[in-house]
PDB file of N, CA and C in Angstrom:
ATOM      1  N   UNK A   1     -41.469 -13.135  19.116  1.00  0.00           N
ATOM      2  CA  UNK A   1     -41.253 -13.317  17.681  1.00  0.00           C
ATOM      3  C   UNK A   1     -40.640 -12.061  17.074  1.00  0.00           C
ATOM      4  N   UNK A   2     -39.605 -12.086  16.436  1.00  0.00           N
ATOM      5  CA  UNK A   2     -39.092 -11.536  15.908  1.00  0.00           C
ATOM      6  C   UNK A   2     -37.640 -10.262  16.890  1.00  0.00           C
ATOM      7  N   UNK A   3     -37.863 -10.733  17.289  1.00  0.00           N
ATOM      8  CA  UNK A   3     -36.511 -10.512  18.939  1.00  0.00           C
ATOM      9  C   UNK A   3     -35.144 -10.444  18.285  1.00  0.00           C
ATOM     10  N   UNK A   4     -35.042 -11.458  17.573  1.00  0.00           N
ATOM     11  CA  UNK A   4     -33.715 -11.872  17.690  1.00  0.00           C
ATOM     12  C   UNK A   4     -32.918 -10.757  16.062  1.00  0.00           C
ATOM     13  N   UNK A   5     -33.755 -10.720  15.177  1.00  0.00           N
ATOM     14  CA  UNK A   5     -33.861  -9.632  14.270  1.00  0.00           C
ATOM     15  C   UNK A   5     -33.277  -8.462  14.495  1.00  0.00           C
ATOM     16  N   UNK A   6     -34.569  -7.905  15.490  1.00  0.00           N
ATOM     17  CA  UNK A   6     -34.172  -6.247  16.203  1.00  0.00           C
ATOM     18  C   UNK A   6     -32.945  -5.981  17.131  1.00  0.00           C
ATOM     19  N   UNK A   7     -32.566  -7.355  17.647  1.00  0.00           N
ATOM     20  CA  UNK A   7     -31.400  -7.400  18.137  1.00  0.00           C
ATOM     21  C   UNK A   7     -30.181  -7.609  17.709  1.00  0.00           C
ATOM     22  N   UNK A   8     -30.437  -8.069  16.709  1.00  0.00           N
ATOM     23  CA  UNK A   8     -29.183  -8.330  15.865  1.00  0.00           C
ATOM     24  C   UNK A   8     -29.136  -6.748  14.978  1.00  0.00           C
ATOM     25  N   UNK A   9     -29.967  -6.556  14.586  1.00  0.00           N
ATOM     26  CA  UNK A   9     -29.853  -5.111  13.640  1.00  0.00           C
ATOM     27  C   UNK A   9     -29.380  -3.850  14.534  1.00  0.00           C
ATOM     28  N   UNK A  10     -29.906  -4.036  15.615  1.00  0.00           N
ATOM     29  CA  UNK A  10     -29.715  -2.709  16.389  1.00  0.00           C
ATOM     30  C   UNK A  10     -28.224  -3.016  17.138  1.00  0.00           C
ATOM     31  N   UNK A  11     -27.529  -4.170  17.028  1.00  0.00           N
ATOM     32  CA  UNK A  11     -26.204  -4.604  17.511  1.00  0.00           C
ATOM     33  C   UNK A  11     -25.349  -3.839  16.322  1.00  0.00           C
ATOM     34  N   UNK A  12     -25.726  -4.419  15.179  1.00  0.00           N
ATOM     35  CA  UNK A  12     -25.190  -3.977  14.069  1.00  0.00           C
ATOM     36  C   UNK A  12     -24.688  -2.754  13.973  1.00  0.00           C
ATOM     37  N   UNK A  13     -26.304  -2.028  14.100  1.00  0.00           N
ATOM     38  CA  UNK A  13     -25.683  -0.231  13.759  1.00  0.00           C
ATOM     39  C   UNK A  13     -24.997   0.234  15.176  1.00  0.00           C
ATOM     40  N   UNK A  14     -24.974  -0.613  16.084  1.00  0.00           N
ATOM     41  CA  UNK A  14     -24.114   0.462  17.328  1.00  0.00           C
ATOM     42  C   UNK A  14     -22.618  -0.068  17.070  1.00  0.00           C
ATOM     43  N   UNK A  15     -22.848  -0.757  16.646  1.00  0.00           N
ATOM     44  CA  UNK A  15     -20.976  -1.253  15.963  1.00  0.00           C
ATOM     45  C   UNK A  15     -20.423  -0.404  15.784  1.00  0.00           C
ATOM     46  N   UNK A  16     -21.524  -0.148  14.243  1.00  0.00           N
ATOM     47  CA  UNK A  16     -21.179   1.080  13.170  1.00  0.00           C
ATOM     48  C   UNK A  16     -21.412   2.431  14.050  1.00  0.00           C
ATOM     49  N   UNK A  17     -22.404   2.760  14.703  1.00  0.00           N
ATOM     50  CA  UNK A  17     -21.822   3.779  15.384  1.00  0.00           C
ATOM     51  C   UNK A  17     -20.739   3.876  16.363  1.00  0.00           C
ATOM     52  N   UNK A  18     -20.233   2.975  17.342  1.00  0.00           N
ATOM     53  CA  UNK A  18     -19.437   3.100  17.931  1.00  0.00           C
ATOM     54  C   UNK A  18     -17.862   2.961  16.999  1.00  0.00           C
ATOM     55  N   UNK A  19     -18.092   2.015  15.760  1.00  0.00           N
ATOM     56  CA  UNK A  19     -16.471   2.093  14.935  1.00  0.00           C
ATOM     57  C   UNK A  19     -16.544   3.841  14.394  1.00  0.00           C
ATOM     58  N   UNK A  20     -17.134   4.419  14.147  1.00  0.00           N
ATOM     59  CA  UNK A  20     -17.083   5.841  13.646  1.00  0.00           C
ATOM     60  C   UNK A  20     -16.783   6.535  14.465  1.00  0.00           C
ATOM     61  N   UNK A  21     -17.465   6.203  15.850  1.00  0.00           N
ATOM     62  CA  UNK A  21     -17.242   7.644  17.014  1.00  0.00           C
ATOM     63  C   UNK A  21     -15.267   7.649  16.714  1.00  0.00           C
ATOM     64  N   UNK A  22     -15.123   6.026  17.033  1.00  0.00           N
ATOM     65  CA  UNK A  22     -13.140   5.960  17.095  1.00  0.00           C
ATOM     66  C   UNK A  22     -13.079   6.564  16.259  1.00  0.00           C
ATOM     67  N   UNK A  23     -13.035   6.240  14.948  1.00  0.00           N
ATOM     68  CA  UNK A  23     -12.423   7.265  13.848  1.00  0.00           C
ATOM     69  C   UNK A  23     -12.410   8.646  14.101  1.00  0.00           C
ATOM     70  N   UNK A  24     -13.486   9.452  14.445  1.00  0.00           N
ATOM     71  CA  UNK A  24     -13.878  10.444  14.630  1.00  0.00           C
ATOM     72  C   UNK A  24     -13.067  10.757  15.918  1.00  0.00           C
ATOM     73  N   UNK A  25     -12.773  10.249  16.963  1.00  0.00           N
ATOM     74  CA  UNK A  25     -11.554  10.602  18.028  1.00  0.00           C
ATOM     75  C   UNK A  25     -10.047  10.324  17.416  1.00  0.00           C
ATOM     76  N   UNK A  26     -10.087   9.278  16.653  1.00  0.00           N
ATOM     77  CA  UNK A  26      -8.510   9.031  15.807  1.00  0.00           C
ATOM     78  C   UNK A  26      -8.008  10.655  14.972  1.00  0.00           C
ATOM     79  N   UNK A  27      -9.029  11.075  14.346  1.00  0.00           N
ATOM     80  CA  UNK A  27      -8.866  12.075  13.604  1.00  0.00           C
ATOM     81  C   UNK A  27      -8.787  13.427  14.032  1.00  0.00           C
ATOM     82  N   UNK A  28      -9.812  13.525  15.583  1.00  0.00           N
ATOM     83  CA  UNK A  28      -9.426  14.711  16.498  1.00  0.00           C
ATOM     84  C   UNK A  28      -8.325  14.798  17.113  1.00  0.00           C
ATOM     85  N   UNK A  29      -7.931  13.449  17.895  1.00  0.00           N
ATOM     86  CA  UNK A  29      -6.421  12.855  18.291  1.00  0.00           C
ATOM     87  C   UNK A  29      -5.426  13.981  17.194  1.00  0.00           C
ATOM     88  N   UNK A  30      -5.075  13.600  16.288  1.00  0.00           N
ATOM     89  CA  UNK A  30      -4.259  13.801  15.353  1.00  0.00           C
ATOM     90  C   UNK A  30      -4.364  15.435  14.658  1.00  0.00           C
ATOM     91  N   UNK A  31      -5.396  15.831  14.889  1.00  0.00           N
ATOM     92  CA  UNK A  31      -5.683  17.321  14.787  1.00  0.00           C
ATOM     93  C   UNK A  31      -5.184  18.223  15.738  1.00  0.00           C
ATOM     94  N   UNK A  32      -5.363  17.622  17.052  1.00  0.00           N
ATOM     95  CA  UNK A  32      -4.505  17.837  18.804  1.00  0.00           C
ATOM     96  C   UNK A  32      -2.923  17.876  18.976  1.00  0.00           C
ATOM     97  N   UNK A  33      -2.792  16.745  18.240  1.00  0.00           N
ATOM     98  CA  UNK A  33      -1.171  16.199  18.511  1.00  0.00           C
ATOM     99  C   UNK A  33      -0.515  17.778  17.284  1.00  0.00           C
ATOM    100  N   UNK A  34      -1.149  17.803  15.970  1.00  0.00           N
ATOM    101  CA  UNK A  34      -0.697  19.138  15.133  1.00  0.00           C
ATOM    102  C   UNK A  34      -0.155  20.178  15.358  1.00  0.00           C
ATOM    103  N   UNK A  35      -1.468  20.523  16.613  1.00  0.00           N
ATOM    104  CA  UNK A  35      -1.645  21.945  16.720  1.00  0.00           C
ATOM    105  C   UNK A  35      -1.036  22.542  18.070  1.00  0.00           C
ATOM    106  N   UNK A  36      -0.529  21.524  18.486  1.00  0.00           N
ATOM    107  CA  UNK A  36       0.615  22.001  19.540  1.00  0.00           C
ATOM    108  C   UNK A  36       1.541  22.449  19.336  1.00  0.00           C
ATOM    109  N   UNK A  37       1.929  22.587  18.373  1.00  0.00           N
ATOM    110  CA  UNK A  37       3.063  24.171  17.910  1.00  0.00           C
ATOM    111  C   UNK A  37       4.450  23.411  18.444  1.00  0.00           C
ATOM    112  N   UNK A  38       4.400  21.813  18.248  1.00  0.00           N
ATOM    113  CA  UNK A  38       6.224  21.471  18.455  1.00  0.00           C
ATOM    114  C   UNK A  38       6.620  21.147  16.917  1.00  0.00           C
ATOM    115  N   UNK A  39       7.969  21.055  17.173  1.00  0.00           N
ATOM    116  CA  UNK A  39       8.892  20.939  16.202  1.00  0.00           C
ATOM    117  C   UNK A  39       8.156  19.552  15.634  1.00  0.00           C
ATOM    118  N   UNK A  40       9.042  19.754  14.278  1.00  0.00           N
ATOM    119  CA  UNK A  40       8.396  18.273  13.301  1.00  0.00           C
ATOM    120  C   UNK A  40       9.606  17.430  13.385  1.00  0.00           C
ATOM    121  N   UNK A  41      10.739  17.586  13.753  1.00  0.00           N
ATOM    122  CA  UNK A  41      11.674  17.044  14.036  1.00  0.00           C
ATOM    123  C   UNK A  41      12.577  17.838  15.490  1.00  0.00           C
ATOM    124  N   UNK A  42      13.480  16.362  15.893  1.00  0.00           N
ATOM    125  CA  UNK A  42      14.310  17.046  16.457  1.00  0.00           C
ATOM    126  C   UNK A  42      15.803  16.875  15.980  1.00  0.00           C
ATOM    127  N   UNK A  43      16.767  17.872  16.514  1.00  0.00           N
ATOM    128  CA  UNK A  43      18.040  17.633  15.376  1.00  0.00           C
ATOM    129  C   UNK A  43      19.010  17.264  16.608  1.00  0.00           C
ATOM    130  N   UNK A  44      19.617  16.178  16.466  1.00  0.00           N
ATOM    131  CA  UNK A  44      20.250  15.561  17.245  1.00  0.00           C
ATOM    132  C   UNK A  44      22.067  16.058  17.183  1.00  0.00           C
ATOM    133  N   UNK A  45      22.269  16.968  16.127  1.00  0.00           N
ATOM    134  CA  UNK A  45      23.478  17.440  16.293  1.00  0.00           C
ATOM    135  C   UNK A  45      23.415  18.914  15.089  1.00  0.00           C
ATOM    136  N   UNK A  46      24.794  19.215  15.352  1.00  0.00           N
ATOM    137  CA  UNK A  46      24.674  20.395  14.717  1.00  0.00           C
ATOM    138  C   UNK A  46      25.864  20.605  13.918  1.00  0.00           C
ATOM    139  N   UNK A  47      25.986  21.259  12.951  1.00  0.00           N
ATOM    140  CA  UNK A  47      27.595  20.959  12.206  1.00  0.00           C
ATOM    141  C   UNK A  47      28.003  22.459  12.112  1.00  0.00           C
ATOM    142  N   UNK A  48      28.937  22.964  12.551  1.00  0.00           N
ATOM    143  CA  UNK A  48      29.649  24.454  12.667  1.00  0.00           C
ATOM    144  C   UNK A  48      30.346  24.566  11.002  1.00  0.00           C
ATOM    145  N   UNK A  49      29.844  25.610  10.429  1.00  0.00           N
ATOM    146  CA  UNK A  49      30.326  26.098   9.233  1.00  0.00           C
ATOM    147  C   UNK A  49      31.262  27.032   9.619  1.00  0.00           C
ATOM    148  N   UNK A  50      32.313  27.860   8.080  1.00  0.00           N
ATOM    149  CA  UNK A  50      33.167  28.661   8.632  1.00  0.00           C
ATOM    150  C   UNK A  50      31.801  30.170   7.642  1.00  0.00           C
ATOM    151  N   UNK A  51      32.400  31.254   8.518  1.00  0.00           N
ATOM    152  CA  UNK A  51      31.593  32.476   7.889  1.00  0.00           C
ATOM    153  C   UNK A  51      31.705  32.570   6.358  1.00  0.00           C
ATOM    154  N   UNK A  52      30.113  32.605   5.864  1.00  0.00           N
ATOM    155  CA  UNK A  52      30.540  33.195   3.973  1.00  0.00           C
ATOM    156  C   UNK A  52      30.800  34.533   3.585  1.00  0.00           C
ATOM    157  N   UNK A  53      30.849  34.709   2.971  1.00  0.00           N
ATOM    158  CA  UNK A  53      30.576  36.112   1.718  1.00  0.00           C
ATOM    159  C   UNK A  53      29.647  36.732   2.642  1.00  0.00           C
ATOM    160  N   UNK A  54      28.311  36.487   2.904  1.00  0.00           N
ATOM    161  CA  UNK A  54      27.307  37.378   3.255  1.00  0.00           C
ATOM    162  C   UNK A  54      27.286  37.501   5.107  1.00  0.00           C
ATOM    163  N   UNK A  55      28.382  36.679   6.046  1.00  0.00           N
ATOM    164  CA  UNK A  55      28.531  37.245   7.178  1.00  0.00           C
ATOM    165  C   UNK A  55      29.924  38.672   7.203  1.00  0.00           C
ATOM    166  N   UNK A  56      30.363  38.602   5.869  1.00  0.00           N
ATOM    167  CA  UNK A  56      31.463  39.593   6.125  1.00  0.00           C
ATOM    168  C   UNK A  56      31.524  40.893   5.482  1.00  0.00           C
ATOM    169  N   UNK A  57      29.965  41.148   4.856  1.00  0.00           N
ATOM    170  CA  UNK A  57      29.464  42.344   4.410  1.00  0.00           C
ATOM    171  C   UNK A  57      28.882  42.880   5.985  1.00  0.00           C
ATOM    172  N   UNK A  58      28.695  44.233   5.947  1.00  0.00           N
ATOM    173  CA  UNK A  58      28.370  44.808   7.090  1.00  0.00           C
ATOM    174  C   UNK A  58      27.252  45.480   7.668  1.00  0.00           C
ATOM    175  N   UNK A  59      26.360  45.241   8.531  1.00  0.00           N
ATOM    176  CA  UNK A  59      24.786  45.142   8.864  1.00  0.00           C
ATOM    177  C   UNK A  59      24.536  46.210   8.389  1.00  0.00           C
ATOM    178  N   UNK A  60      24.586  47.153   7.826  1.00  0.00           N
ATOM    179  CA  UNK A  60      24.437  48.502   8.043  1.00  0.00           C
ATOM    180  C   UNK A  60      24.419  48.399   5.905  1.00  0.00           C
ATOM    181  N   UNK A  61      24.657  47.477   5.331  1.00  0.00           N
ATOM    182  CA  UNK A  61      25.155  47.819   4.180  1.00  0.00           C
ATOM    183  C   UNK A  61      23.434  47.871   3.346  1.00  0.00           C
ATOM    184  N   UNK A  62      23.438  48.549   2.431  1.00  0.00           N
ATOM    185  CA  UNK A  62      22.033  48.840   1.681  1.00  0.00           C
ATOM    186  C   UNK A  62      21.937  47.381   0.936  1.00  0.00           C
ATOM    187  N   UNK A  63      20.554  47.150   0.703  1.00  0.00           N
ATOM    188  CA  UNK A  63      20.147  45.869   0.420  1.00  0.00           C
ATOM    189  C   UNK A  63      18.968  46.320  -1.477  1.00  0.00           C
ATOM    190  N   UNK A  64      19.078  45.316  -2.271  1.00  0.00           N
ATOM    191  CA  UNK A  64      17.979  45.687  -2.825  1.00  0.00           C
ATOM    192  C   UNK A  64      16.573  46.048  -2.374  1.00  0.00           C
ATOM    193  N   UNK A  65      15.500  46.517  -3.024  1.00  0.00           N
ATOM    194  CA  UNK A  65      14.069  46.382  -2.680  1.00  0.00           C
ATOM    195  C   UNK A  65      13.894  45.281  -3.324  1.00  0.00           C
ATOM    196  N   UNK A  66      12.901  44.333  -2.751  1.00  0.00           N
ATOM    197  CA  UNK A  66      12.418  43.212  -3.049  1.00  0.00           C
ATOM    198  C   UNK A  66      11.333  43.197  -4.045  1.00  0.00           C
ATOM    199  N   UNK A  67      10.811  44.145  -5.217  1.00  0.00           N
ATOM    200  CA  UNK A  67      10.376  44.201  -5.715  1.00  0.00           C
ATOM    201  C   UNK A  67      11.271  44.145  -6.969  1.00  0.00           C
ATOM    202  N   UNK A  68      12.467  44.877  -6.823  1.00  0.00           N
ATOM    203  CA  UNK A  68      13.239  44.904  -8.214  1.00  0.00           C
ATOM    204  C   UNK A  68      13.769  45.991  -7.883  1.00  0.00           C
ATOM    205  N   UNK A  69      14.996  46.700  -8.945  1.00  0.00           N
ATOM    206  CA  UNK A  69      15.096  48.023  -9.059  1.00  0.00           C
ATOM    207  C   UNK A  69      14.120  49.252  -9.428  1.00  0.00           C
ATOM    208  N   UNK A  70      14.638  50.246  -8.309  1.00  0.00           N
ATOM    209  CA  UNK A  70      13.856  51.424  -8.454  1.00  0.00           C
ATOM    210  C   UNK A  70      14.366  52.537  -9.790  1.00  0.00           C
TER     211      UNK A  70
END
């Protein structure tokens, strides 16, 4: 007597625990896949510009300070 109750309830919550554990691997999954340090895209081509203004100044030339003028 009363069997079919405890079995049904205790079916219940291992559901619910077993649908959470997934989530809980869905969300580590995806924390994994992040933190592997690849690109967020890949670029399938590349387009060649011609040199501007700022490749034909010369490495050596003084730059502002990045704070402002001194």
């Amino acid at each position: 007597p009363g069997y079919a109750a405890t079995i049904l309830v205790t079916l219940f919550f291992s559901t619910l625990q077993l649908l959470f554990l997934g989530l809980l691997g869905v969300s580590l999954w995806r924390v994994f896949e992040n933190t592997k340090g690849r690109p967020l895209h890949i670029v399938m081509s590349a387009q060649e510009f011609p040199a501007g203004p700022a490749a034909a100044r010369p490495a050596n030339a003084a730059r502002a300070p990045a704070g402002g003028a001194q």
